[in-house]
N, C-alpha and C. Protein backbone atom coordinates (compact mmCIF):
# COMPACT_ATOMS: atom_id res chain seq x y z
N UNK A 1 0.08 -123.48 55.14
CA UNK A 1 -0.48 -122.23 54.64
C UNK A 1 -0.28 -122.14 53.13
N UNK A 2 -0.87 -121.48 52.77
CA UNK A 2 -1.34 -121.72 51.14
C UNK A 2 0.09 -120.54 50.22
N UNK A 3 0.65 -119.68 51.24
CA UNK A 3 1.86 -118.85 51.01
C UNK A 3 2.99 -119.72 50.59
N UNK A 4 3.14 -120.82 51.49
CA UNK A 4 4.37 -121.67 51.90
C UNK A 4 3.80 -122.72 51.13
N UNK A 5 2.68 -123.31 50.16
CA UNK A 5 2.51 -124.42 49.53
C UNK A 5 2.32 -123.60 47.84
N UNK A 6 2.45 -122.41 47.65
CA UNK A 6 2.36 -121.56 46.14
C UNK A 6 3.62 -121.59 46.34
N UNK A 7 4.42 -120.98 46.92
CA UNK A 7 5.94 -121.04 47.02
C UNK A 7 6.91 -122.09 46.75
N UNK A 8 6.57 -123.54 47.09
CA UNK A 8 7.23 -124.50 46.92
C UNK A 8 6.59 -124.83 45.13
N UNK A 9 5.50 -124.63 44.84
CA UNK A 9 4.62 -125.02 43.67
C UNK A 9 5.63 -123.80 42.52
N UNK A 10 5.60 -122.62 42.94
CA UNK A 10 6.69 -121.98 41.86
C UNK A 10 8.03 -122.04 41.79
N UNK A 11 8.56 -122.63 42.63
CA UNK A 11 9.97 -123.00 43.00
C UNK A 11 9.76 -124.21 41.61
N UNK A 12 8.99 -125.20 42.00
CA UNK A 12 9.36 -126.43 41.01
C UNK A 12 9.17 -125.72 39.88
N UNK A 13 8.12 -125.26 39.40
CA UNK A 13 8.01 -124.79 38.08
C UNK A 13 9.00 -123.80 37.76
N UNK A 14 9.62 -122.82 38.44
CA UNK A 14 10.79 -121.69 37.58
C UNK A 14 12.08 -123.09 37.91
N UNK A 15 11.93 -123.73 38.60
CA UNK A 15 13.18 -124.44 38.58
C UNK A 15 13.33 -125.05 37.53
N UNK A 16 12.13 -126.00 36.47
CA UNK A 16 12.20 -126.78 35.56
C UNK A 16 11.95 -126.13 34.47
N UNK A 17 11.47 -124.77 34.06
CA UNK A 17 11.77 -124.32 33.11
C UNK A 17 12.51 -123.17 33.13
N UNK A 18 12.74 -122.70 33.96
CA UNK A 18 13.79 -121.45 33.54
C UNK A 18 15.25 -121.86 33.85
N UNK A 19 15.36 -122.43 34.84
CA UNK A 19 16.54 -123.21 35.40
C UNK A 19 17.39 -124.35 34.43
N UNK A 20 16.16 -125.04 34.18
CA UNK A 20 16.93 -125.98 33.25
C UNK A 20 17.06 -126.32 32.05
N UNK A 21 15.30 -125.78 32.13
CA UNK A 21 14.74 -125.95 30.19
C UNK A 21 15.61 -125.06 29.31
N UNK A 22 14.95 -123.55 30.38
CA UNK A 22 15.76 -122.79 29.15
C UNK A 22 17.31 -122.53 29.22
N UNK A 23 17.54 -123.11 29.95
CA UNK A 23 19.61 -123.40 29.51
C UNK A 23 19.75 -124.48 28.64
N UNK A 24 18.81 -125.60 28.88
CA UNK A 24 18.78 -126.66 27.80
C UNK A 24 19.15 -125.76 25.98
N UNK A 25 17.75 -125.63 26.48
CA UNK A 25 17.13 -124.85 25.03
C UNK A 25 18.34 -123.86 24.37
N UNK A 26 18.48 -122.90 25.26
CA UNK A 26 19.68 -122.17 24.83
C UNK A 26 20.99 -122.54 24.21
N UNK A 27 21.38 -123.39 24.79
CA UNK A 27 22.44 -124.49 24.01
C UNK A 27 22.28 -124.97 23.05
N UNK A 28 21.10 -124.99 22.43
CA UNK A 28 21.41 -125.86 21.54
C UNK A 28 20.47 -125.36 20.12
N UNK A 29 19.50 -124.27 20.22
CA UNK A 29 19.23 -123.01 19.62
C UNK A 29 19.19 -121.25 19.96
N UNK A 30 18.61 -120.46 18.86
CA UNK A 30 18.50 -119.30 19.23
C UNK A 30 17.85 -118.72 20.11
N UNK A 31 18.43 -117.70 20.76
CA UNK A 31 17.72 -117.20 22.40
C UNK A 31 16.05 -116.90 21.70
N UNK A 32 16.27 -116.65 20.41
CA UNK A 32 14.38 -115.94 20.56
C UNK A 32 13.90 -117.47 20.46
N UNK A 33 13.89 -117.87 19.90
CA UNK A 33 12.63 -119.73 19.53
C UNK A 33 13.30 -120.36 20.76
N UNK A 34 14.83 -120.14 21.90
CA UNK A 34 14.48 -120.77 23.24
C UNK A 34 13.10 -120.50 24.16
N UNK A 35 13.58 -118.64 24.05
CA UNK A 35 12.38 -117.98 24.81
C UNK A 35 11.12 -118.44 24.37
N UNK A 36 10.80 -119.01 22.86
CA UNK A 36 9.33 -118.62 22.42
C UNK A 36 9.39 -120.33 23.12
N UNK A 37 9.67 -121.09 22.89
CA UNK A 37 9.22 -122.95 23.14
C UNK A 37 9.10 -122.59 25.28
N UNK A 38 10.01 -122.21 25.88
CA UNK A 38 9.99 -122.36 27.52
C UNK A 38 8.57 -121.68 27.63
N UNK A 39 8.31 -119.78 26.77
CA UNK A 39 7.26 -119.67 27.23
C UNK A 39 5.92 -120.25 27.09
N UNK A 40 5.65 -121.13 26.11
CA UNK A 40 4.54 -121.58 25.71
C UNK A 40 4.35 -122.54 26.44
N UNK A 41 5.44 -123.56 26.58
CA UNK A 41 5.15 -124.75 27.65
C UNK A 41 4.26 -124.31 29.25
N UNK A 42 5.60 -122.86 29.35
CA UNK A 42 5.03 -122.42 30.96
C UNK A 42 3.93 -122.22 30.93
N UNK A 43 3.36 -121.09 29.68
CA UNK A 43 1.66 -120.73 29.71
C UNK A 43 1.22 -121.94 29.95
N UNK A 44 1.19 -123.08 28.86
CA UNK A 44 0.51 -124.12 28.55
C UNK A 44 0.74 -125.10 29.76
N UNK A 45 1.54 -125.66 30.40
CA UNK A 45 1.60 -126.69 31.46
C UNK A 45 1.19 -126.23 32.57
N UNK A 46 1.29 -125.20 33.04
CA UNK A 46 0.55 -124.30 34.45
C UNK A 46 -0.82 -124.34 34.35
N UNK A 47 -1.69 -124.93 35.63
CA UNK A 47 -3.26 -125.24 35.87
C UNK A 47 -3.92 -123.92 35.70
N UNK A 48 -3.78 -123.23 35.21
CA UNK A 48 -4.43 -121.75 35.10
C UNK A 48 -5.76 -121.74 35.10
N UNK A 49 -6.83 -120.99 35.42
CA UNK A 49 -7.75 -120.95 35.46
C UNK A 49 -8.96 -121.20 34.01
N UNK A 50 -8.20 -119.74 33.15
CA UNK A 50 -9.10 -120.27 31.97
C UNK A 50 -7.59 -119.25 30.54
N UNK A 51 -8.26 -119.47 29.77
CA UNK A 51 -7.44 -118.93 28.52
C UNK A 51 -6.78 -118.10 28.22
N UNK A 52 -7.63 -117.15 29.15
CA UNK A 52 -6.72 -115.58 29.30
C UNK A 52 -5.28 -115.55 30.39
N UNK A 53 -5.67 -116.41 31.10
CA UNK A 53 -4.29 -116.48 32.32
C UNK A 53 -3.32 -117.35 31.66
N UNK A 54 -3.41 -117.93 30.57
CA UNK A 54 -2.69 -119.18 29.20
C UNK A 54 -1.71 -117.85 28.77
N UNK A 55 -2.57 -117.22 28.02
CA UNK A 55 -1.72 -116.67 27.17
C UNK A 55 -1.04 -114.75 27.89
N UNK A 56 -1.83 -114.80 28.83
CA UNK A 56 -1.20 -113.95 29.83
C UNK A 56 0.27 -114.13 29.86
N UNK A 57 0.17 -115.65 30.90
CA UNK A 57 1.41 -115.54 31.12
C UNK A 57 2.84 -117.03 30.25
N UNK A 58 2.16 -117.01 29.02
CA UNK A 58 2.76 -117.12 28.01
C UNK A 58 3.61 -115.97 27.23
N UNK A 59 3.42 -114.98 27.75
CA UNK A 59 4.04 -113.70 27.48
C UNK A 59 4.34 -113.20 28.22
N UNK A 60 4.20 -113.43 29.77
CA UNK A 60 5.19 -113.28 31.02
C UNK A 60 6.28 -113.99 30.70
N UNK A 61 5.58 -115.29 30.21
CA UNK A 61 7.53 -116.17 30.29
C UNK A 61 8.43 -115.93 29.34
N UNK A 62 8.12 -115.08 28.46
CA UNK A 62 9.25 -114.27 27.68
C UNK A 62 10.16 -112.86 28.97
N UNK A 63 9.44 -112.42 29.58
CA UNK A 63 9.72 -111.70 30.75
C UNK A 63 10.61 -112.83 31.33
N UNK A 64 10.12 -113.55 32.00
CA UNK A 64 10.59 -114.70 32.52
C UNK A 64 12.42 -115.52 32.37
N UNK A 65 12.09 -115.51 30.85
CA UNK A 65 13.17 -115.98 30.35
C UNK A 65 14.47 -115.17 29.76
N UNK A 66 13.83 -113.74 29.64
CA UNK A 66 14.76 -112.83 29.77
C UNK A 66 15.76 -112.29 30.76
N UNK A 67 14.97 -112.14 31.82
CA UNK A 67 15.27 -112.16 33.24
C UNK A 67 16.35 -113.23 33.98
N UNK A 68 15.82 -114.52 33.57
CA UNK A 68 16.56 -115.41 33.86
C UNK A 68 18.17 -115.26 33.15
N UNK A 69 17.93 -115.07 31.98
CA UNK A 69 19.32 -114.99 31.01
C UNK A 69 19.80 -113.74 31.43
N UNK A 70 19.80 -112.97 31.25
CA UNK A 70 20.60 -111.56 32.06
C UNK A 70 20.92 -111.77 33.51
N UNK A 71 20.22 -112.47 34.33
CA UNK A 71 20.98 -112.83 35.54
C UNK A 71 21.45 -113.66 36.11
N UNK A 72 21.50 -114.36 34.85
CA UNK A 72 22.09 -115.88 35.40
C UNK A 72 21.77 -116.57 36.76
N UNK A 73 20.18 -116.21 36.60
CA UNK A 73 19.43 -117.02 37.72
C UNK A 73 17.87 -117.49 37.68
N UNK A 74 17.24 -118.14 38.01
CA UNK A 74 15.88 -117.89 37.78
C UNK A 74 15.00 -117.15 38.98
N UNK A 75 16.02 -117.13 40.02
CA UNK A 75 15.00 -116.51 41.15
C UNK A 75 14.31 -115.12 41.19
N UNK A 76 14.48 -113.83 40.17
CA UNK A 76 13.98 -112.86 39.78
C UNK A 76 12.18 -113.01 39.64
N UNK A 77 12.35 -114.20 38.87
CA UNK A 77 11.31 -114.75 37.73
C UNK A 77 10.33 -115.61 38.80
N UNK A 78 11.14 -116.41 39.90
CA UNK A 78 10.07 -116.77 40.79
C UNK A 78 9.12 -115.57 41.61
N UNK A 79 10.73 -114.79 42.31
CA UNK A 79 10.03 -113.59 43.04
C UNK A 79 8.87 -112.98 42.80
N UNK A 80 9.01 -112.89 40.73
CA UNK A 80 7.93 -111.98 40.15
C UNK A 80 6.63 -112.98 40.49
N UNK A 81 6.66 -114.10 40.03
CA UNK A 81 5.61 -114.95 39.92
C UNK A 81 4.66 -114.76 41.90
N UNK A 82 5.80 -115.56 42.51
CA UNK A 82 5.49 -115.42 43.92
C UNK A 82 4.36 -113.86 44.44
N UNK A 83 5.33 -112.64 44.08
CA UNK A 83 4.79 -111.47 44.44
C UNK A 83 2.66 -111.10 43.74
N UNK A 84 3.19 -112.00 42.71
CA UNK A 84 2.51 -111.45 41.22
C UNK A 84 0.55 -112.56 41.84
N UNK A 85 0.98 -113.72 42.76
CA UNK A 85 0.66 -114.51 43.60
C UNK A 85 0.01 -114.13 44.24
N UNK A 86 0.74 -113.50 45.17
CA UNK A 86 0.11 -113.07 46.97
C UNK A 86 -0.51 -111.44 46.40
N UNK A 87 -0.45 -111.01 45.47
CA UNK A 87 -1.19 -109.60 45.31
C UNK A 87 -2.42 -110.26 45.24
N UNK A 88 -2.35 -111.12 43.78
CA UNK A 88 -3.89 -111.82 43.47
C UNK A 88 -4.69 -112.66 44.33
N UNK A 89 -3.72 -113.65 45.11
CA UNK A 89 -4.96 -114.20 46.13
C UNK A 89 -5.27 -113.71 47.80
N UNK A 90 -4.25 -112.75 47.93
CA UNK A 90 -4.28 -112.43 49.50
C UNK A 90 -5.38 -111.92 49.86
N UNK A 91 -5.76 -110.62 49.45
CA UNK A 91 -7.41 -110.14 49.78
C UNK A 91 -8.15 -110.73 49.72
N UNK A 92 -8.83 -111.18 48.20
CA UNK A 92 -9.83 -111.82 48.05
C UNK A 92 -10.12 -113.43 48.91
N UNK A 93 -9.15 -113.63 49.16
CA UNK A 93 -9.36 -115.22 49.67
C UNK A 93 -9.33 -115.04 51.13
N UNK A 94 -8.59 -113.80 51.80
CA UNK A 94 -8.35 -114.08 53.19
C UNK A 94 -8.72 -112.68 53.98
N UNK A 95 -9.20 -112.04 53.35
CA UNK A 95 -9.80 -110.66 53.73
C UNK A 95 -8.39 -109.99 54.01
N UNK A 96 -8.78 -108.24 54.19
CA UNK A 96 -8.05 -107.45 54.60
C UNK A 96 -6.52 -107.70 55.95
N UNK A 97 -7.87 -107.90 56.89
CA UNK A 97 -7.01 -107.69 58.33
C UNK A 97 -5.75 -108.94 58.33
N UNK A 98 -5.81 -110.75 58.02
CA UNK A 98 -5.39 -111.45 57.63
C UNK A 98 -4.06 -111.43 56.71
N UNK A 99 -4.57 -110.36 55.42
CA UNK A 99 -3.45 -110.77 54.50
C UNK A 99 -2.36 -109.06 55.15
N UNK A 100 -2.62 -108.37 55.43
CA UNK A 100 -1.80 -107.66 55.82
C UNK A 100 -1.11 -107.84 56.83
N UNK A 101 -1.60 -108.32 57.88
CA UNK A 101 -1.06 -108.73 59.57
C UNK A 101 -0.34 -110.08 59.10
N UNK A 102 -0.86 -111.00 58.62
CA UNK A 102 0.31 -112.43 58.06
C UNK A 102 0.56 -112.62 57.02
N UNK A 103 -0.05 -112.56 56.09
CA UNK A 103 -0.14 -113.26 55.01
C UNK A 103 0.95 -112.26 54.17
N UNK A 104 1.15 -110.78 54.11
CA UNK A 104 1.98 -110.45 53.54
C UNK A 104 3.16 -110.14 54.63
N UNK A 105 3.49 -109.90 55.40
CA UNK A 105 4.57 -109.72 56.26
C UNK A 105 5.38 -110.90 56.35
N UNK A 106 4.42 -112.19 56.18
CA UNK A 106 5.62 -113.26 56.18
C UNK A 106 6.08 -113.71 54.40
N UNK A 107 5.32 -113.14 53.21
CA UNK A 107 5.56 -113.25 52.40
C UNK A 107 6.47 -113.06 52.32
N UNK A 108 6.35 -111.28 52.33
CA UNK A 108 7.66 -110.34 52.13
C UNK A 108 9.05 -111.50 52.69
N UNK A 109 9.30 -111.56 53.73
CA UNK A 109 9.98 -112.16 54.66
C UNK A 109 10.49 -113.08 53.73
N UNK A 110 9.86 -114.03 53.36
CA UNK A 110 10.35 -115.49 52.20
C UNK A 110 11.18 -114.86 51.25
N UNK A 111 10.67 -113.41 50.48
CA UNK A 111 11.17 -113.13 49.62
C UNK A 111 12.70 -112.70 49.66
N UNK A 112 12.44 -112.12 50.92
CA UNK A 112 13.91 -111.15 51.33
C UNK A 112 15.17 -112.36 51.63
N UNK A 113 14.41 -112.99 51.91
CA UNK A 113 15.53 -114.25 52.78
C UNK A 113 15.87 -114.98 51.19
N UNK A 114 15.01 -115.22 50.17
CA UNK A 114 15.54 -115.76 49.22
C UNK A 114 16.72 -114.82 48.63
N UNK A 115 16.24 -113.60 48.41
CA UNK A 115 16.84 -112.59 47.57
C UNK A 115 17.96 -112.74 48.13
N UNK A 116 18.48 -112.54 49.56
CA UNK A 116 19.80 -112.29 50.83
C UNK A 116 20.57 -113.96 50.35
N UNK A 117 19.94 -114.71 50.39
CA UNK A 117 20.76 -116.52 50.07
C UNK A 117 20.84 -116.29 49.03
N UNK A 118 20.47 -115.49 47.98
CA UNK A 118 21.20 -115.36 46.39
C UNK A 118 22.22 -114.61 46.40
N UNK A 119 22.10 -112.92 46.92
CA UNK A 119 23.25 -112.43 46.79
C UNK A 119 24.39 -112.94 47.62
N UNK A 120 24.30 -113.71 48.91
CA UNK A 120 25.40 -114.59 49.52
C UNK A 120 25.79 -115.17 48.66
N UNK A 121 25.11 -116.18 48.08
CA UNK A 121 25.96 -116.89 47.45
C UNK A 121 26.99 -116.51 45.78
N UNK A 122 25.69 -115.55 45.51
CA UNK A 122 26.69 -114.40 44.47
C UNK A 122 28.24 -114.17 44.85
N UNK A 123 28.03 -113.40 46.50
CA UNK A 123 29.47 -112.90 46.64
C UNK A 123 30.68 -114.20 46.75
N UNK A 124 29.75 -115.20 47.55
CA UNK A 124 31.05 -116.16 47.17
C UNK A 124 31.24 -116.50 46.21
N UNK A 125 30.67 -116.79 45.03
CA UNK A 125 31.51 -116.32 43.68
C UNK A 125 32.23 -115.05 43.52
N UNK A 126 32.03 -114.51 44.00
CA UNK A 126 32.17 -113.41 43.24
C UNK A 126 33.82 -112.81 43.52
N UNK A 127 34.31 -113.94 44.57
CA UNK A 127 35.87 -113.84 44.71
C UNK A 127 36.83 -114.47 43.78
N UNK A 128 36.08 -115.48 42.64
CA UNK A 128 36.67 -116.42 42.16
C UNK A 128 36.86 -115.31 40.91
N UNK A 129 35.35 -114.34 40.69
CA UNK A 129 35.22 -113.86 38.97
C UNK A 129 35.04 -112.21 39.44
N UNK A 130 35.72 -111.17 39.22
CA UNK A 130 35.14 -109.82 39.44
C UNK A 130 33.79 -109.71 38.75
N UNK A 131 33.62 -109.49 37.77
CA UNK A 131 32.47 -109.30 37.07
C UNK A 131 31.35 -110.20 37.94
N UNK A 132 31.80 -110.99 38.41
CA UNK A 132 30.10 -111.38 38.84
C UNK A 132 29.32 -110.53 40.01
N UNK A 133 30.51 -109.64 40.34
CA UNK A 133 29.95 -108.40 41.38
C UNK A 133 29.85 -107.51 41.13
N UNK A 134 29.54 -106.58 40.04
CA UNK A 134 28.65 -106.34 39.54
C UNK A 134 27.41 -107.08 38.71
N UNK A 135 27.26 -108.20 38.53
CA UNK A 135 26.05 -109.01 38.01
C UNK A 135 24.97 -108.93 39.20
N UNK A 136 26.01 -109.13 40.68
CA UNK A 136 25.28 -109.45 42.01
C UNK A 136 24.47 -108.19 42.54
N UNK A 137 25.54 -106.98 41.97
CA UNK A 137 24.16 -105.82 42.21
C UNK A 137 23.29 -105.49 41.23
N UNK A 138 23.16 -105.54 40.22
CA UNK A 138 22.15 -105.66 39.15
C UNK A 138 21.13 -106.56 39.33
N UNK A 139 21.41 -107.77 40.24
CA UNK A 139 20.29 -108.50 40.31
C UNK A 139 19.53 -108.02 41.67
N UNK A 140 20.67 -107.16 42.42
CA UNK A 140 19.82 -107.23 43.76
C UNK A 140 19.03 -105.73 43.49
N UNK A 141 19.58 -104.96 42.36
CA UNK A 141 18.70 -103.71 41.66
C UNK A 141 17.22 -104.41 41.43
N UNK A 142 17.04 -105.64 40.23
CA UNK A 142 16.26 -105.90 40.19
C UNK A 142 15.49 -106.43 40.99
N UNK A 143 16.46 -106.95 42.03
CA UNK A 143 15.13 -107.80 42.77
C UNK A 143 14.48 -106.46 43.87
N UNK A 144 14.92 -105.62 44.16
CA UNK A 144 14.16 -104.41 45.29
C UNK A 144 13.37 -103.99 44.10
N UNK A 145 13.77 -103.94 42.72
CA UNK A 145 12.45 -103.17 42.21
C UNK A 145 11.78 -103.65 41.91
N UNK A 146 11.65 -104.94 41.56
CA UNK A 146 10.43 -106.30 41.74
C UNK A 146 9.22 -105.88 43.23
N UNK A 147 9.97 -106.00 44.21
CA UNK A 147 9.51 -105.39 45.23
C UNK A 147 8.43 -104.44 45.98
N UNK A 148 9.25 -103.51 45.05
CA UNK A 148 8.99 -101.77 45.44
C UNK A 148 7.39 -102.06 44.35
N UNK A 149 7.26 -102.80 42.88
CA UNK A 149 6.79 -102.76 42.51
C UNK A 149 5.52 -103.56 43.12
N UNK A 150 5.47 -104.78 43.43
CA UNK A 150 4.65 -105.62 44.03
C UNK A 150 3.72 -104.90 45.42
N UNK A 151 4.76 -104.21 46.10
CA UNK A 151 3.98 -103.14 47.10
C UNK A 151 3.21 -101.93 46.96
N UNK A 152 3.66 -101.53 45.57
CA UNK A 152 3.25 -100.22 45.02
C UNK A 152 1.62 -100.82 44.29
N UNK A 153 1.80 -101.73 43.92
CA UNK A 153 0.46 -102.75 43.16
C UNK A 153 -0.53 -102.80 44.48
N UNK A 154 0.21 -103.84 45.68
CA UNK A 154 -0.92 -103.73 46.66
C UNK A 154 -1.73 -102.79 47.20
N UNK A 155 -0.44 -101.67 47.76
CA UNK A 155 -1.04 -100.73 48.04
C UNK A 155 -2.55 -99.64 47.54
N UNK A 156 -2.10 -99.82 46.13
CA UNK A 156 -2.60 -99.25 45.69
C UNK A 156 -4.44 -100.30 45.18
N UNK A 157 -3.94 -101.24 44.82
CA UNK A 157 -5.02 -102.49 45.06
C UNK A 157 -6.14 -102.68 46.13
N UNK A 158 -4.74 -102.10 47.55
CA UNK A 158 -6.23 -102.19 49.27
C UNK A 158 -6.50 -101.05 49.11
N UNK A 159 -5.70 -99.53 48.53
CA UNK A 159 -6.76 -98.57 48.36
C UNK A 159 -8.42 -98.60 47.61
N UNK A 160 -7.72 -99.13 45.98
CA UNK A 160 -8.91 -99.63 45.65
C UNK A 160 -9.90 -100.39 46.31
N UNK A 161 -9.55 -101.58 46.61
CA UNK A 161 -10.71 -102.57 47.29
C UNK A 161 -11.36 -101.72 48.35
N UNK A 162 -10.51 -100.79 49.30
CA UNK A 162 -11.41 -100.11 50.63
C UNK A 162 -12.14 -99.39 49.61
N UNK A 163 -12.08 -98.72 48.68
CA UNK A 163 -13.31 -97.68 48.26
C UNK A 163 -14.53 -98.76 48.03
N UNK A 164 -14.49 -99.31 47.12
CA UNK A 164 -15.16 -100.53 46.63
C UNK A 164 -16.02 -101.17 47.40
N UNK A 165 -15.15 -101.50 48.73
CA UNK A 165 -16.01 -102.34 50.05
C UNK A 165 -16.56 -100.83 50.69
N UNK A 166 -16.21 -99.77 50.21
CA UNK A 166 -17.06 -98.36 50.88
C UNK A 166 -18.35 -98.26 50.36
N UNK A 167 -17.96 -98.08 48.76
CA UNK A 167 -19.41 -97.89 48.01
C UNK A 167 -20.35 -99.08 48.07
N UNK A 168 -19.92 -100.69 48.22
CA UNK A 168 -20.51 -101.66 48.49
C UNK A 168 -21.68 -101.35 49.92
N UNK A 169 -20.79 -101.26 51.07
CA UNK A 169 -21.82 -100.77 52.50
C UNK A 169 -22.41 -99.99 51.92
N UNK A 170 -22.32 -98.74 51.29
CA UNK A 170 -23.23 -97.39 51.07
C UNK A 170 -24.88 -97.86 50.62
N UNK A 171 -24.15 -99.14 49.19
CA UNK A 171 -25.70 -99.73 49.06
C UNK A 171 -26.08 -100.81 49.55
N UNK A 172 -24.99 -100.92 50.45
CA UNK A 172 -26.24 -102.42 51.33
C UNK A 172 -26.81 -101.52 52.19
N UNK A 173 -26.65 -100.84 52.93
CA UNK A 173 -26.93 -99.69 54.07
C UNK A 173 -28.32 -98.86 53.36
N UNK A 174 -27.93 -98.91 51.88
CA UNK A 174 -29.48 -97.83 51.52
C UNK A 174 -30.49 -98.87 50.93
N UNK A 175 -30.30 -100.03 50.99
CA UNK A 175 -31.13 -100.92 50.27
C UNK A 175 -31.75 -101.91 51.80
N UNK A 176 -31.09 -101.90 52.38
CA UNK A 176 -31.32 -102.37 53.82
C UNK A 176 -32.17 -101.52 54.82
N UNK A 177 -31.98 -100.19 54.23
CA UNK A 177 -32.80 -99.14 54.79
C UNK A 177 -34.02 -99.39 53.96
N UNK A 178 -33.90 -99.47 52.45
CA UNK A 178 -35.14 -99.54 51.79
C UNK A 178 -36.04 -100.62 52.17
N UNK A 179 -35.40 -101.64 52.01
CA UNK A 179 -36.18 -103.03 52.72
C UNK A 179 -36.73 -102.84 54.37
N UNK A 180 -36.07 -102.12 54.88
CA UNK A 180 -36.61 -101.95 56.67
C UNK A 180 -38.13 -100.70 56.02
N UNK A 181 -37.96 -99.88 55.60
CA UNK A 181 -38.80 -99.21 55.06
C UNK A 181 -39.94 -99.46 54.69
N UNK A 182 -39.80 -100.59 53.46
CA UNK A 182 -40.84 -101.17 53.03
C UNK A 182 -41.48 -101.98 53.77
N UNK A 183 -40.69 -103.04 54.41
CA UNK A 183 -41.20 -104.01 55.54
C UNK A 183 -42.55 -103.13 56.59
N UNK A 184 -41.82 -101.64 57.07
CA UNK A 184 -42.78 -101.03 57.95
C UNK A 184 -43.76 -100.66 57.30
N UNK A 185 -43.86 -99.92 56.04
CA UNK A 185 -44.99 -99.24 55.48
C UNK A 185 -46.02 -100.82 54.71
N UNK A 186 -45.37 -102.13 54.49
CA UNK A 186 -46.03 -103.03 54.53
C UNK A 186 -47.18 -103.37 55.57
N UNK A 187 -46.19 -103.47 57.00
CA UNK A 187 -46.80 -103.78 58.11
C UNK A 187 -47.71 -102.46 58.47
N UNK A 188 -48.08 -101.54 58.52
CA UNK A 188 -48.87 -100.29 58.39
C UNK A 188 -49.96 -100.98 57.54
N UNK A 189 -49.62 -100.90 56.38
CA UNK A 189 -50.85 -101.03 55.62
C UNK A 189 -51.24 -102.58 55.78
N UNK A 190 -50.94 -103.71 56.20
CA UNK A 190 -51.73 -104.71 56.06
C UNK A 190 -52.61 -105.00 57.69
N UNK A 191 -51.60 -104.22 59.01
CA UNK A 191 -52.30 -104.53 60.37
C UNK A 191 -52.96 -103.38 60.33
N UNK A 192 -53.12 -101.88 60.03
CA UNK A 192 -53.80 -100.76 60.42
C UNK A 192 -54.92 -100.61 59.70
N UNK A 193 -54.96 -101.19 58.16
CA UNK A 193 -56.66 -100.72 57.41
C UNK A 193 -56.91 -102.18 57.16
């Protein structure tokens, strides 16, 4: 499924640049020209469609790389990507009934189970260092409002699309009427005079 093959596809990519690049990077210059070199690569090396999704999210991966550095993780930054994902291709590619009944219920699901294997493994640190428990709820702050946000987008997204696919029927329905219309007052006037 195309959920479970985007998922493994952003895993590699936040793994190799937020994970490693930009700790690379960070070491060995300043956090702003780390952030500015990881995000440009990410815009720039990601198959994006056309120019605008380049520099879109060439300025996500400053998001990206911020995120990562305040939580000393990159999985925030996948979540976002992942969520940011299944908003954009679930409808359009797999209709309504589809992306709500599977396609997002098992999303969600991936997400939660990642988020739950991060803060686990948070807390077992988190016996060695106090402070990293509070880091572990700050991230799990962020990651429900990653969330809350991604659902608040859909939602509001299948509201949109149902009006859309409303006013769409309204004029296939009156143009379909017009064409049945014409067809008859055709057939009138070419079999009756």
């Amino acid at each position: 499924f195309f959920f479970i093959i985007k998922l493994v596809q952003l895993w590699a990519m936040c793994t190799f640049f937020f994970k490693y690049g930009l700790k690379l990077f960070l070491s060995k210059i300043k956090p702003i020209y780390a952030y500015a070199i990881v995000s440009m690569l990410f815009g720039l090396c990601y198959p994006w469609h056309t120019w605008g999704f380049v520099l879109t999210f060439i300025i996500f991966g400053f998001l990206l790389c911020y995120l990562t550095r305040k939580t000393d993780s990159y999985l925030p930054g996948l979540i976002l990507l992942y969520s940011a994902y299944i908003f954009h291709a679930g409808i359009p590619w797999h209709g309504a009934l589809i992306t709500f009944l599977v396609v997002y219920p098992i999303s969600i699901g991936v997400l939660l189970s990642l988020i739950y294997l991060n803060i686990l493994k948070k807390k077992i640190n988190s016996r060695n260092t106090p402070h990293t428990l509070a880091k572990t709820n700050k991230y799990l702050t962020i990651n429900i409002t990653c969330i809350m946000i991604f659902l608040k987008i859909t939602f509001s997204f299948h509201a949109l699309t149902r009006n859309i696919i409303r006013q769409f029927q309204k004029i296939i329905n009156k143009s379909f009427n017009l064409i049945i219309f014409q067809g008859y007052l055709s057939y009138l006037l070419l079999y009756n005079f």
